[in-house]
Protein backbone atom coordinates (compact mmCIF):
# COMPACT_ATOMS: atom_id res chain seq x y z
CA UNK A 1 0.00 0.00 0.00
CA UNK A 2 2.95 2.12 0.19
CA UNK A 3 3.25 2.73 -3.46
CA UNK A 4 -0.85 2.90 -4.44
CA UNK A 5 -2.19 4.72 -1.82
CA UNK A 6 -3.35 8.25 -3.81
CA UNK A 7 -2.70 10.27 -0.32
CA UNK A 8 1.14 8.63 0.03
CA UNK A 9 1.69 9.07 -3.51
CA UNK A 10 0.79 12.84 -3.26
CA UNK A 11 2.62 13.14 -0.21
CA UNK A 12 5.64 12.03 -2.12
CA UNK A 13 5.28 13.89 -4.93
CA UNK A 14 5.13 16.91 -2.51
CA UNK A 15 8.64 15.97 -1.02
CA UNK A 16 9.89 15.56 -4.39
CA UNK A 17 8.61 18.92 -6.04
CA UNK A 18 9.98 20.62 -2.42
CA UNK A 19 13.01 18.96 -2.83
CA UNK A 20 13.85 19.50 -6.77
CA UNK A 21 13.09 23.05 -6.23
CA UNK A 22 15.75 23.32 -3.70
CA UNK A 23 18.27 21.43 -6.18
CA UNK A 24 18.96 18.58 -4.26
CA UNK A 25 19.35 15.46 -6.75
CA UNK A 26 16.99 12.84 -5.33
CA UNK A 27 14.10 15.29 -5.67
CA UNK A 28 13.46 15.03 -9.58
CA UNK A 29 13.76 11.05 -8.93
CA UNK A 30 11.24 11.04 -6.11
CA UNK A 31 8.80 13.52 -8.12
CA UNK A 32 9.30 10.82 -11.12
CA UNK A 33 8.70 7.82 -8.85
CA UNK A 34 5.66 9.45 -7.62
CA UNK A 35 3.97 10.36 -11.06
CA UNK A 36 4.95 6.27 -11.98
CA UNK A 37 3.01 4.93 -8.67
CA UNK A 38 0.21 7.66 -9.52
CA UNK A 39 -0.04 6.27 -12.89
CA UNK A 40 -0.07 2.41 -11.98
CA UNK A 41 -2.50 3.32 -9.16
CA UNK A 42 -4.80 5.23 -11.39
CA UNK A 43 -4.97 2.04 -13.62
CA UNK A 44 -5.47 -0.57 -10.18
CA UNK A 45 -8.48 2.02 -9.61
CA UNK A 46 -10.37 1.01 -12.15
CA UNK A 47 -9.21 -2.50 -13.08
CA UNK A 48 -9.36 -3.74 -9.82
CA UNK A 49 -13.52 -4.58 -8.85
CA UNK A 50 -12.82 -5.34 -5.07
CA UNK A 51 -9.03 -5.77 -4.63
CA UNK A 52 -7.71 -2.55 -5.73
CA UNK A 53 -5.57 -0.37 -3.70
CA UNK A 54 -6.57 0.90 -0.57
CA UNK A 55 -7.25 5.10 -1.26
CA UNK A 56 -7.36 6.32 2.19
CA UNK A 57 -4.43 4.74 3.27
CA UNK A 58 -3.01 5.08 6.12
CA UNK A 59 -5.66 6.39 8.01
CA UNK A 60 -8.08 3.94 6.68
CA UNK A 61 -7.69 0.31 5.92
CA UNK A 62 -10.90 -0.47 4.64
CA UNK A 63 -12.09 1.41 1.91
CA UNK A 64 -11.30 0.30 -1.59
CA UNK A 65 -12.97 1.98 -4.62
CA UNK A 66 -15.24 -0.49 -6.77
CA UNK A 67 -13.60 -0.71 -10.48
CA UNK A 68 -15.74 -1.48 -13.64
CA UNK A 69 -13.44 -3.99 -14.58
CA UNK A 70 -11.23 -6.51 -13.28
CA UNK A 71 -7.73 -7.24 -15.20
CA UNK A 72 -8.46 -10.90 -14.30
CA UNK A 73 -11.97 -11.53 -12.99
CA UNK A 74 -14.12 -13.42 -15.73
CA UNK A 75 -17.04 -12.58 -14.06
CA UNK A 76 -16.06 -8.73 -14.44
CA UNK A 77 -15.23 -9.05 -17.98
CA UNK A 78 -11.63 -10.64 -17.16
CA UNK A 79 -11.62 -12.30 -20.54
CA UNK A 80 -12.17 -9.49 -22.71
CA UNK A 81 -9.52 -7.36 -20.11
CA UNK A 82 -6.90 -10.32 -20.74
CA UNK A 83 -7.31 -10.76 -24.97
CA UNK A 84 -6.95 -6.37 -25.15
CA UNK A 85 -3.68 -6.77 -22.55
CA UNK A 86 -2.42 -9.62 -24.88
CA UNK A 87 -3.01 -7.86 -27.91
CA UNK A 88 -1.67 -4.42 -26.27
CA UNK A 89 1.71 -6.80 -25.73
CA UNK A 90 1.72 -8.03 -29.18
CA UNK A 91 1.71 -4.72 -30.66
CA UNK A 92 4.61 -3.30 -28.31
CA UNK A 93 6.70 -6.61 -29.28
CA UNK A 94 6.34 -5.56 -32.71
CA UNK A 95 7.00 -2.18 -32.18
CA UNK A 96 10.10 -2.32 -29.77
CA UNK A 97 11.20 -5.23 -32.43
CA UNK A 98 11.42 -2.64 -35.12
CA UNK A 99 12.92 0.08 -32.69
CA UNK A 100 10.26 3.01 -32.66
CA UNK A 101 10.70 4.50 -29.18
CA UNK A 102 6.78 4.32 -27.83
């Protein structure tokens, strides 16, 4: 819960922006780690029907928010969620194989 809780992740970001703007080095790198765990949290949000991460965490250890879709699921469209991931991976293969930065 460390790296997907929304209020943790904005705390860090915080730190980092503070930090960067006072030029010490590990600020930019924090402020980047941040927007990374903000990004992969974001997606757990709304992939994630009753496991996702916990949002008020610390304070709370309970509350979860209630995705449309689960990544693996069948019974919240899992299957469909799994044959756009594979396809997503296909395509990057093929890209990366042929070098175009994505």
């Amino acid at each position: 819960s460390l790296f997907h809780a929304p209020l943790l992740i904005l705390a860090y970001a915080l730190v980092g922006y503070g930090a960067m703007r006072q030029g010490i080095g590990w600020g930019r790198k924090l402020l980047w780690l941040a927007a990374g765990c903000g990004l992969h949290s974001a997606l757990d949000i709304v992939t994630h029907v009753d496991d996702g991460p916990l949002l008020l965490y610390p304070f709370n250890r309970r509350t979860r928010f209630a995705g449309p879709i689960s990544y693996w699921d069948e019974k919240h469209r899992g299957r469909e969620f799994r044959r756009f991931e594979h396809l997503l991976d296909v395509v990057l293969v093929v890209l990366w194989c042929k070098g175009v930065n994505v």
